[in-house]
Protein backbone atom coordinates (compact mmCIF):
# COMPACT_ATOMS: atom_id res chain seq x y z
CA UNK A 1 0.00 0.00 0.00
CA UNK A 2 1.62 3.12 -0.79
CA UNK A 3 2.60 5.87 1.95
CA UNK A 4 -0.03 8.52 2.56
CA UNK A 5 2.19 11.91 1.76
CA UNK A 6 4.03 13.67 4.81
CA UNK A 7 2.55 16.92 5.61
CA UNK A 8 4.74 19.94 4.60
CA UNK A 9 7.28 20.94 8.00
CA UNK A 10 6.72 24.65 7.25
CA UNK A 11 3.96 26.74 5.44
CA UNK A 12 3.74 26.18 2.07
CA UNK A 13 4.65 28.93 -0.25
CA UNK A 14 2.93 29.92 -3.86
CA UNK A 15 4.66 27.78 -6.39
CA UNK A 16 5.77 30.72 -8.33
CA UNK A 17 7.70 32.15 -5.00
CA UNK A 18 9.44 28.46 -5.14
CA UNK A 19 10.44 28.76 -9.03
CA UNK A 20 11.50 32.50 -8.26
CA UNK A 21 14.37 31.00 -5.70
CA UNK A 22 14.79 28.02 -7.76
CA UNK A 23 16.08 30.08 -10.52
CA UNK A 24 17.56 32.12 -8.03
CA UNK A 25 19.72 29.76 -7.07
CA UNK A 26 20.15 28.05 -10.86
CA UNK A 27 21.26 31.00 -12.09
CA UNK A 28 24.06 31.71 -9.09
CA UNK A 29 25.39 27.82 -9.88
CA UNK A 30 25.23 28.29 -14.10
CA UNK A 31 26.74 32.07 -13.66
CA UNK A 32 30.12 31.12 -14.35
CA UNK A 33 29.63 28.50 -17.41
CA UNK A 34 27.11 31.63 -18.88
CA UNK A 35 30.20 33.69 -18.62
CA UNK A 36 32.75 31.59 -19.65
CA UNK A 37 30.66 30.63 -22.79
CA UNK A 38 33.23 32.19 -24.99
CA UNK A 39 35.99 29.53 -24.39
CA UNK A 40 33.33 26.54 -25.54
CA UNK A 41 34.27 24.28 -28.42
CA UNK A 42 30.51 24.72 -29.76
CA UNK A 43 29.35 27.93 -27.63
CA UNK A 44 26.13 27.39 -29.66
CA UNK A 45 25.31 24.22 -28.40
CA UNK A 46 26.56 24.81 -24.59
CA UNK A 47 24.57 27.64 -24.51
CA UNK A 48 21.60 25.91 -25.08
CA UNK A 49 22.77 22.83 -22.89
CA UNK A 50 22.55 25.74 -19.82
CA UNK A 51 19.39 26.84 -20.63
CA UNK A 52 17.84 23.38 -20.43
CA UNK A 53 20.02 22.23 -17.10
CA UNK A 54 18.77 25.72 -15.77
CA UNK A 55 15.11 24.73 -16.73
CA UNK A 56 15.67 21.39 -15.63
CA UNK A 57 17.11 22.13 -12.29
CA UNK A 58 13.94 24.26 -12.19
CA UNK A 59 11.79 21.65 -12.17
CA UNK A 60 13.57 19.16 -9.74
CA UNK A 61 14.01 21.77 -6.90
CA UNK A 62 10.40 23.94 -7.09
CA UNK A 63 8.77 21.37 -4.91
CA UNK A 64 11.68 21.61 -2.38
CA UNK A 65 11.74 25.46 -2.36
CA UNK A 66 8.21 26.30 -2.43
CA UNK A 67 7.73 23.47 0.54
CA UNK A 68 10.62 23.94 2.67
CA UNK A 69 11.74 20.21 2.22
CA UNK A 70 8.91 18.33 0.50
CA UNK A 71 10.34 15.72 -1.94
CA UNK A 72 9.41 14.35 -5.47
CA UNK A 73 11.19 11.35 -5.51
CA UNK A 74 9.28 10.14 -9.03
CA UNK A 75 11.25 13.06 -10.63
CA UNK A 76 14.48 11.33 -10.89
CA UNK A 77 14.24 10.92 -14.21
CA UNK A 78 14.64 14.59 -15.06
CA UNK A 79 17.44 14.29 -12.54
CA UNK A 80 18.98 11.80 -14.99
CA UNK A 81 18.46 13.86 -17.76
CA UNK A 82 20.39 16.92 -15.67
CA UNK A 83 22.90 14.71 -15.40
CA UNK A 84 23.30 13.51 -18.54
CA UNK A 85 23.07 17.08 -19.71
CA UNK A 86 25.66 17.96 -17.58
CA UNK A 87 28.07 15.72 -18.34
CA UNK A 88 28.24 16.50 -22.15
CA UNK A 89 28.31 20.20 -21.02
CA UNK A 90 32.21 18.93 -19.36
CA UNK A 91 32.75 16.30 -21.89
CA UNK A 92 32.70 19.76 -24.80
CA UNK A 93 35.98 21.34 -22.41
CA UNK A 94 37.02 24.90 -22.51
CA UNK A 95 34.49 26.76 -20.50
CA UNK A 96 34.38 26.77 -16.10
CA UNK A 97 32.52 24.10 -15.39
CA UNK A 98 33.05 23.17 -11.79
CA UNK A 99 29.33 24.14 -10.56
CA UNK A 100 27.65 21.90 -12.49
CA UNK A 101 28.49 19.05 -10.53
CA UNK A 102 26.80 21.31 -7.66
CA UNK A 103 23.45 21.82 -9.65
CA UNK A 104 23.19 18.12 -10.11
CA UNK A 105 24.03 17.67 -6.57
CA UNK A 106 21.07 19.69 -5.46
CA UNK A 107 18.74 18.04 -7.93
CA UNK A 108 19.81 14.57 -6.22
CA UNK A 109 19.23 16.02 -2.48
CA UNK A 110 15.33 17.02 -3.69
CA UNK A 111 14.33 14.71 -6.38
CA UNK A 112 15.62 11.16 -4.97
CA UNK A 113 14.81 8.47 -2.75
CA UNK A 114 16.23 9.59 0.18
CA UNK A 115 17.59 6.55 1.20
CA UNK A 116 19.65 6.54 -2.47
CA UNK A 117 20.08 10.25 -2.31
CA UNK A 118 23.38 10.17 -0.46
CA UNK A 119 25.02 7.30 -1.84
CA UNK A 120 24.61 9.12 -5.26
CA UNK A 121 25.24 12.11 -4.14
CA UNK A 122 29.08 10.84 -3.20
CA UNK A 123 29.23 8.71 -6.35
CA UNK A 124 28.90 12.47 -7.85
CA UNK A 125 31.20 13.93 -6.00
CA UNK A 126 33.83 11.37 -6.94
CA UNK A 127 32.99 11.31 -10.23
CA UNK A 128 33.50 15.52 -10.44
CA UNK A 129 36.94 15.27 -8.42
CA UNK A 130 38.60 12.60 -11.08
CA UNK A 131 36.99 14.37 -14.20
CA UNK A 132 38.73 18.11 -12.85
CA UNK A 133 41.68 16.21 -11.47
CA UNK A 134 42.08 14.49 -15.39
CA UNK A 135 41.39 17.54 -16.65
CA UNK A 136 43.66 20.06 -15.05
CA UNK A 137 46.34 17.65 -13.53
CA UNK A 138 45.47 19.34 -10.10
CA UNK A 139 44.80 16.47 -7.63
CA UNK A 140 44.52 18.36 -4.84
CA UNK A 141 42.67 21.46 -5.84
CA UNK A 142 39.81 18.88 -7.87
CA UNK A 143 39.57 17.13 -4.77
CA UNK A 144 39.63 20.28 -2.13
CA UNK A 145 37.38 21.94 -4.41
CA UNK A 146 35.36 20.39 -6.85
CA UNK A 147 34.78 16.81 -5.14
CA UNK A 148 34.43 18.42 -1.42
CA UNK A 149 32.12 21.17 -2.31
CA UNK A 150 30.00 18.86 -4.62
CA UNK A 151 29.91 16.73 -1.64
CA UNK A 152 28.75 19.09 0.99
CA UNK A 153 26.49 20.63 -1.37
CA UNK A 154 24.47 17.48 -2.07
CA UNK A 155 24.80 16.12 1.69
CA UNK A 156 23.21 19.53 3.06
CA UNK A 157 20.44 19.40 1.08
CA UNK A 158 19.74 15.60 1.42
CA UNK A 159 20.18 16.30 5.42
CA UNK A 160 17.65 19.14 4.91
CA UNK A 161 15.11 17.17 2.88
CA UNK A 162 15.41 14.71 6.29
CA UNK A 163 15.31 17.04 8.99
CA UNK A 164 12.11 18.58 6.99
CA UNK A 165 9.99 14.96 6.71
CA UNK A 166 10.82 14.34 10.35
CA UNK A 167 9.57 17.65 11.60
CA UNK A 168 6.41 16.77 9.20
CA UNK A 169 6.06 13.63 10.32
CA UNK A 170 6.56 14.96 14.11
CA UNK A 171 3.71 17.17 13.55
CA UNK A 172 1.39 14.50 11.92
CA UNK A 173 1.98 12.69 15.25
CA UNK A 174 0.92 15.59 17.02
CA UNK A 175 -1.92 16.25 15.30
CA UNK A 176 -2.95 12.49 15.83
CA UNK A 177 -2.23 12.81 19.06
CA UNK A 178 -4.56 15.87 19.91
CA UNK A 179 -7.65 13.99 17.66
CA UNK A 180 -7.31 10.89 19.78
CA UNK A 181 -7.26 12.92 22.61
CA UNK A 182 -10.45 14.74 21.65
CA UNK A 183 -12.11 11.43 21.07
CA UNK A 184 -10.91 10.06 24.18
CA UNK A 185 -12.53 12.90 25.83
CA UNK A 186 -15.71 12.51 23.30
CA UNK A 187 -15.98 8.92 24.81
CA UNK A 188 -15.72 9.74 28.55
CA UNK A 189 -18.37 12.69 28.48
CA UNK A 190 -20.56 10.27 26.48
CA UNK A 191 -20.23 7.84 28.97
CA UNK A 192 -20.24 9.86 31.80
CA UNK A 193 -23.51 11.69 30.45
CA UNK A 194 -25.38 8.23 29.93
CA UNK A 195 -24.40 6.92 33.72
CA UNK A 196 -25.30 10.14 35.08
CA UNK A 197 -28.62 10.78 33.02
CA UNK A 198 -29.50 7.17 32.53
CA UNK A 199 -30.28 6.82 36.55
CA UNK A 200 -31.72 9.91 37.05
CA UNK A 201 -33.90 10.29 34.37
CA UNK A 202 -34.98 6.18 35.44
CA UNK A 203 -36.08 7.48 38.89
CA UNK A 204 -38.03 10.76 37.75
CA UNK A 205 -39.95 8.69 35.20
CA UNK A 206 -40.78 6.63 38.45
CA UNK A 207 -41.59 9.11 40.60
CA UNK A 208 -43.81 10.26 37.90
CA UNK A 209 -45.77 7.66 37.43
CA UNK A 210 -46.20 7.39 41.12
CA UNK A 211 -47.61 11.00 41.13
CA UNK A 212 -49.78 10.27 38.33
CA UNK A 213 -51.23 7.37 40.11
CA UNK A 214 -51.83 8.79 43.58
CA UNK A 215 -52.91 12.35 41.81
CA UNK A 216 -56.45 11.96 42.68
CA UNK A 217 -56.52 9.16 45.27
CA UNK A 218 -53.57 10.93 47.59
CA UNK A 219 -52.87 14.35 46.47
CA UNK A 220 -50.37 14.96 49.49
CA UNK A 221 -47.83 11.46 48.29
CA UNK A 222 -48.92 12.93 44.85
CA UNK A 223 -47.10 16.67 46.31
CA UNK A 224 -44.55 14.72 47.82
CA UNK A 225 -43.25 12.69 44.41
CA UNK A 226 -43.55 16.07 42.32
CA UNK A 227 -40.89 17.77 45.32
CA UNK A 228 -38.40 14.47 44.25
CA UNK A 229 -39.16 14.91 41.16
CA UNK A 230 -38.06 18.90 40.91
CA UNK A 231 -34.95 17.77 43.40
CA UNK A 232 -33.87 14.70 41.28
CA UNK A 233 -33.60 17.16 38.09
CA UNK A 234 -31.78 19.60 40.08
CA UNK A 235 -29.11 17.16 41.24
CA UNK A 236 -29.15 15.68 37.30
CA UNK A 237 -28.34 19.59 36.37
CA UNK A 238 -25.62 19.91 39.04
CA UNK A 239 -23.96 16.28 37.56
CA UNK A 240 -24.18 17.22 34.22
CA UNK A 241 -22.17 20.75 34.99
CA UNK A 242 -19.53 18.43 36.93
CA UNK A 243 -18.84 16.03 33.99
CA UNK A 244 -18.86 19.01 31.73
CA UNK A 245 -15.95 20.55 33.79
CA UNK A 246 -14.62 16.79 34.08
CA UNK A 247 -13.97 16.44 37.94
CA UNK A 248 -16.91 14.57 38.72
CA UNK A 249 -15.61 11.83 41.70
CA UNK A 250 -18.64 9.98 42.08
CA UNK A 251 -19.37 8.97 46.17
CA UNK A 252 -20.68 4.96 46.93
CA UNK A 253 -22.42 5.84 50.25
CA UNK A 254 -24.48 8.48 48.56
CA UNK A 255 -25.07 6.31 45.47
CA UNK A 256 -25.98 3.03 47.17
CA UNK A 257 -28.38 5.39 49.35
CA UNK A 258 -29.89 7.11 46.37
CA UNK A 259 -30.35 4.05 44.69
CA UNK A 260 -31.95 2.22 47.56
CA UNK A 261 -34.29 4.85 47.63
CA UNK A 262 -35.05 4.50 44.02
CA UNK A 263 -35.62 1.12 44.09
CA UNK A 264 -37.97 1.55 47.27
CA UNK A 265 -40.22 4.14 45.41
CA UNK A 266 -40.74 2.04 42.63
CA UNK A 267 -42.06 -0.62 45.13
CA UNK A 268 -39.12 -2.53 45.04
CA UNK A 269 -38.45 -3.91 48.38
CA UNK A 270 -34.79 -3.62 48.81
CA UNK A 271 -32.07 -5.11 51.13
CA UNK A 272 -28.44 -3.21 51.53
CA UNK A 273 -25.32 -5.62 52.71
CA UNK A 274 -22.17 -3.42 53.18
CA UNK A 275 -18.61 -4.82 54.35
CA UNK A 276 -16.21 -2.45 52.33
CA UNK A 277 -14.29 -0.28 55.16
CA UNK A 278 -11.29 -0.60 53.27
CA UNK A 279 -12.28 0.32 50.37
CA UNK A 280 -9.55 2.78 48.19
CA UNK A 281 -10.89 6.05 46.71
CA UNK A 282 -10.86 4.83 43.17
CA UNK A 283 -12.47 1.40 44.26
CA UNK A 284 -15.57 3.33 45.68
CA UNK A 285 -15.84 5.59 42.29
CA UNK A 286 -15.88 2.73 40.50
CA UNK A 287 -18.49 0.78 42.13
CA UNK A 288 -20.53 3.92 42.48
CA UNK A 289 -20.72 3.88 38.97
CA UNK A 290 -21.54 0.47 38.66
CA UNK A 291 -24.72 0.73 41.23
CA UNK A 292 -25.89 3.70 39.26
CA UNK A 293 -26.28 1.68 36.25
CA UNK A 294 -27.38 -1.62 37.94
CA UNK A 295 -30.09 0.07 40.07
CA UNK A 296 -30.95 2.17 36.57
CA UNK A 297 -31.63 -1.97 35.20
CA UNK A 298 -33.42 -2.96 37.95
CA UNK A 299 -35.82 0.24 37.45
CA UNK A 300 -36.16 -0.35 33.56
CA UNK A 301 -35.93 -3.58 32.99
CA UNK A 302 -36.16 -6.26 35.73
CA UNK A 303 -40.01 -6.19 36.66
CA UNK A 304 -38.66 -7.06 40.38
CA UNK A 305 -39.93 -6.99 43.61
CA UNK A 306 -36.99 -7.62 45.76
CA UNK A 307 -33.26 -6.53 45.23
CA UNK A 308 -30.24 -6.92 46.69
CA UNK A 309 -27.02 -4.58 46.70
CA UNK A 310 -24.18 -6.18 48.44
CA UNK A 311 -20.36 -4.52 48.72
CA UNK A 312 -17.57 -6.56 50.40
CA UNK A 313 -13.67 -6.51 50.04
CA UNK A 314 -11.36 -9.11 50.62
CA UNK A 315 -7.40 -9.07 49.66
CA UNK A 316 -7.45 -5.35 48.44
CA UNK A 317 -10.07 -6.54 45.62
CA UNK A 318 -13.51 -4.89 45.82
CA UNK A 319 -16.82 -6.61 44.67
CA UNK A 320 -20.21 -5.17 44.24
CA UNK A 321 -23.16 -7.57 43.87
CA UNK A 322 -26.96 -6.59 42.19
CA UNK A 323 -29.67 -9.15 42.20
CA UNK A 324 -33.03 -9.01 41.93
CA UNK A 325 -35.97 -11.75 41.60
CA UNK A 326 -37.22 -10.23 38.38
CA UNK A 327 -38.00 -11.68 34.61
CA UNK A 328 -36.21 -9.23 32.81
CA UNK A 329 -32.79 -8.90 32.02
CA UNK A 330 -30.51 -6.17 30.03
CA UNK A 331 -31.61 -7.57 27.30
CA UNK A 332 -35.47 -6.67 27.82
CA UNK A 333 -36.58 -3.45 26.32
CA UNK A 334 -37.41 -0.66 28.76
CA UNK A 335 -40.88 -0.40 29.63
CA UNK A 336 -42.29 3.17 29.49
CA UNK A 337 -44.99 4.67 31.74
CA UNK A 338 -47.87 3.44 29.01
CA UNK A 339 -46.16 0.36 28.91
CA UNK A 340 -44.78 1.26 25.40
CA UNK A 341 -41.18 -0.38 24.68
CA UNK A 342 -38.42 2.05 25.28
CA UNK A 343 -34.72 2.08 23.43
CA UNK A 344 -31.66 0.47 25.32
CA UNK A 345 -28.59 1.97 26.24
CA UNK A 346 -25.21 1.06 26.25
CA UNK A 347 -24.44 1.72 30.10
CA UNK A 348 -22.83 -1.92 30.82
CA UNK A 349 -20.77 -1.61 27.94
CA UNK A 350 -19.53 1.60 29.46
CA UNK A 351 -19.37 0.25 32.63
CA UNK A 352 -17.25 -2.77 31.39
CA UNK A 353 -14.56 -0.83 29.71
CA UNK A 354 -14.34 1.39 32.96
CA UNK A 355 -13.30 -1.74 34.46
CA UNK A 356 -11.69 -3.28 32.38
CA UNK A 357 -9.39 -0.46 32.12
CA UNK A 358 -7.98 -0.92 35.60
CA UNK A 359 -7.87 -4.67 35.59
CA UNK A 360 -11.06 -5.29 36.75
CA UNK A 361 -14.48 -7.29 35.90
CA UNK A 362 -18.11 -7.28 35.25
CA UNK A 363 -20.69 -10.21 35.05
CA UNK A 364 -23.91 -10.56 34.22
CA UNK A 365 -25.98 -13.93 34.98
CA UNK A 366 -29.72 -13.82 33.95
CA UNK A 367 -32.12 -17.01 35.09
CA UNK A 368 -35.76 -17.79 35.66
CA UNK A 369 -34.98 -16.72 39.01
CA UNK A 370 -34.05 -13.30 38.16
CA UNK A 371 -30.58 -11.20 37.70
CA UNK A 372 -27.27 -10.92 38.78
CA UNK A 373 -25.24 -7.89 37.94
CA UNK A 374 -21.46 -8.49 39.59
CA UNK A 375 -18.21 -6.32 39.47
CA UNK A 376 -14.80 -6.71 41.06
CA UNK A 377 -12.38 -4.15 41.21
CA UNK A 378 -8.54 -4.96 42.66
CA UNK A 379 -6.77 -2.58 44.21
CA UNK A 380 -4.42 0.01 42.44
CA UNK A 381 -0.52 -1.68 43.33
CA UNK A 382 -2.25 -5.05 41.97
CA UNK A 383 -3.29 -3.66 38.33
């Protein structure tokens, strides 16, 4: 599968701003064989051999100047053809000639594989020192000058072209980075929204019906359910603005309480077992999370009488137990006030990667008998 392209390290410039230093810098490197035209064999022909290695060089290093380091590596072949170009521009003799090796050098650094670019860029290099050095008889000066500077030339730009896709590549990781992040944060306000709502909302559609029923036939317990009901969406409202801000610490006492309650008004007859003293912080605001949800089943979906929360610790590892005698399960549909089928959630799912993030574990048994909602958390040095 090919590689999605890098993005660009800096801001990208118009393309005519990267020909404009393109032939900038072509014109600086093909200055001296321009000038020295005179002392061609064929001037006529050299000079238009620079014109095309200027428009060539053009070509391979726009890209590279107009996107501070973004490479074409499917343009070697005009970097062949430079080359090639090149080379009979030496081959003719008599005119200065020792920046062309410098222009093709460039053109490798931008237009190349970058894991060939150096190797070919030295191959280059090599090849300009023993050309000058045949030429003149000057070892030392084709080596020290053309060969070196060919060399350094080529290597800067190919260590350029590197440092560039790294810092685009660095930045592509950031930007990953801050979109997982976002979705991470997407998921736990989601959750958080559907735990928090999910209950409350279960308990005022309770208390509702309650003060529907007893509207007529007990106006005072009818008074009294519309008071839990304004209180319960007050508390939802204060929630929601704590998950919003992202703080929310979630207390067991208060949520096995509230759920007891819950379960009591809907004529659930309820029984609390508690042995969890030493309980850790995050232990309780996990399993306050998970009787939220399994008291928020009960109310929708179990059809129960009698329920049973039970906490207990043992070894450092915390355990929370929900049963109830009812038919349902979490697979039931919801049953509304008119009895009308209401949509599922996804709260166990929820609640299960909560746990499952720190190691622990949720289990859910359903039989004629009714349901069993269990969760074990272990303590933090064990995860």
């Amino acid at each position: 599968m090919p590689r999605a392209p890098l993005p660009y390290a800096w801001p990208r410039l118009p393309l005519w701003a990267g020909a404009l230093w393109a032939s900038l810098w072509g014109g600086a490197l093909l200055l001296p064989s321009f000038v020295g035209l005179g002392e061609a064999r064929h001037p006529g022909w050299c000079a238009v051999g620079l014109v095309v290695a200027f428009g060539l060089f053009v070509v391979t290093t726009v890209d590279a100047t107009a996107r501070a380091g973004a490479r074409r590596a499917d343009l070697w072949p005009v970097v062949l053809l430079l080359a090639v170009v090149c080379a009979a521009l030496v081959a003719d003799g008599g005119m200065p000639w020792g920046t062309l090796p410098i222009l093709v050098a460039v053109a490798v650094g931008t237009s190349t594989p970058l894991r060939w670019a150096p190797w070919l860029v030295v191959a280059l290099a090599a090849a300009a020192a023993l050309a000058d050095g045949f030429r003149s008889g000057a070892w030392d000066g084709a080596i020290w000058s053309t060969g070196l500077v060919t060399l350094l030339a080529g290597l800067l730009t190919c260590a350029f072209g590197w440092l560039a896709s790294v810092i685009g590549e660095l930045r592509a990781t950031r930007r990953e980075l801050a979109r997982t992040a976002v979705s991470a944060e997407r998921l736990r306000f989601s959750r958080d929204l559907h735990d928090l709502l999910g209950h409350s909302l279960s308990v005022i559609s309770v208390k509702a019906q309650a003060a529907r029923r007893s509207v007529r036939t007990d106006p005072e317990a009818a008074e009294r359910h519309s008071a839990d009901i304004e209180s319960l969406a007050q508390q939802a409202l204060a929630e929601v603005r704590e998950a919003v801000q992202g703080y929310r610490r979630t207390d067991l006492d208060l949520e096995v309480t509230r759920a007891a309650q819950a379960l009591r008004s809907a004529g659930i007859t309820t029984e609390v077992v508690r042995d969890d003293a030493d309980l850790t912080p995050d232990q309780q605001d996990l399993l306050a999370w998970v009787v939220r949800e399994g008291a928020t089943n009960v109310l929708r979906h179990a059809h129960a009488s009698h329920a049973v929360i039970r906490t207990s610790s043992a070894g450092g590892r915390a355990t929370l137990v929900i049963e109830d005698d009812g038919s349902g399960s979490t697979d039931a549909p919801a049953v509304g006030p008119h009895g009308e089928a209401m949509p599922g959630g996804t709260g166990l799912t929820g609640l299960r990667d909560r746990l499952t993030r720190v190691g622990g574990t949720l289990a859910t048994t359903a039989a004629a008998s009714g349901f069993r909602l269990t969760a074990e958390v272990p303590a933090k040095e064990a995860r």
